[in-house]
Protein backbone atom coordinates (compact mmCIF):
# COMPACT_ATOMS: atom_id res chain seq x y z
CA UNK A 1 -24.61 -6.94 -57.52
CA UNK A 2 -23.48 -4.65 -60.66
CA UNK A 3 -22.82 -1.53 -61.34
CA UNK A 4 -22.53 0.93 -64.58
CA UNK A 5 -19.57 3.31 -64.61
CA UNK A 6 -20.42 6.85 -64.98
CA UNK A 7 -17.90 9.35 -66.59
CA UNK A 8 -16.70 12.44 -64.82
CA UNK A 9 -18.40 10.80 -61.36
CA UNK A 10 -15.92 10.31 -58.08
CA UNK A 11 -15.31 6.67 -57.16
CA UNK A 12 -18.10 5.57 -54.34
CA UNK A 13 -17.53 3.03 -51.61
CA UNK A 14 -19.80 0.47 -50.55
CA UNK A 15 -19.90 -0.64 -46.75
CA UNK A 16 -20.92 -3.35 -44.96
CA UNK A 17 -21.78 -3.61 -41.25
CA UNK A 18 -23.04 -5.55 -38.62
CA UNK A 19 -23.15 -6.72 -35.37
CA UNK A 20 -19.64 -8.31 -34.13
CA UNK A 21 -21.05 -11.37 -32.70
CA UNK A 22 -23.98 -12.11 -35.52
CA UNK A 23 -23.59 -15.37 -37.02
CA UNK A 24 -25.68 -14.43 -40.19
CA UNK A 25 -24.65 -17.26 -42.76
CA UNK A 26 -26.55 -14.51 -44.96
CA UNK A 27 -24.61 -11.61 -43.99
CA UNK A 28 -21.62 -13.58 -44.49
CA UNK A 29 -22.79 -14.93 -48.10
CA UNK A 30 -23.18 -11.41 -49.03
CA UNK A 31 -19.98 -10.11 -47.90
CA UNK A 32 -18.03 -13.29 -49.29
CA UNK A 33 -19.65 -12.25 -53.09
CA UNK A 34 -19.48 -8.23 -52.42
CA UNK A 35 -15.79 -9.08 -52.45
CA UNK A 36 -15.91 -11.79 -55.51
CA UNK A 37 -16.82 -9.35 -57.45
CA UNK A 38 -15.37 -6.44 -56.52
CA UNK A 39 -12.25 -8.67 -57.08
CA UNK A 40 -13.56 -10.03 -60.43
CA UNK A 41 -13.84 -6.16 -60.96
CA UNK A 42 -10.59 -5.10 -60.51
CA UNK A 43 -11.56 -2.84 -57.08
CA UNK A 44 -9.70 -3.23 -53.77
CA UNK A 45 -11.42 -4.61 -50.97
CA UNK A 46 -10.45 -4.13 -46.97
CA UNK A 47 -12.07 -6.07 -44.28
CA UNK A 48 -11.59 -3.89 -41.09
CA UNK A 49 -13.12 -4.59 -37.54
CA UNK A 50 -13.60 -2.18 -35.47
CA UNK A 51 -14.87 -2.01 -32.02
């Protein structure tokens, strides 16, 4: 994942969803490094569950 910073843009989020009881080791892997990075990067991150 990467991104370029654009000048005079607002901030954007990037979400992640899926199915409550999915036990995707993929979906995990890419939530796991999302958050490395966005860490590495200096950006908050949140996990929330909802129902």
């Amino acid at each position: 994942m990467t991104y370029v910073p654009v000048e005079g843009c607002p901030p954007a989020t990037l979400v992640i969803a899926w199915p409550e009881r999915s036990g995707s080791r993929g979906v995990a892997a890419l939530v796991r490094a999302a958050a490395a990075v966005a860490q590495s990067r200096g950006m908050s991150t949140a996990v929330e569950a909802t129902r």
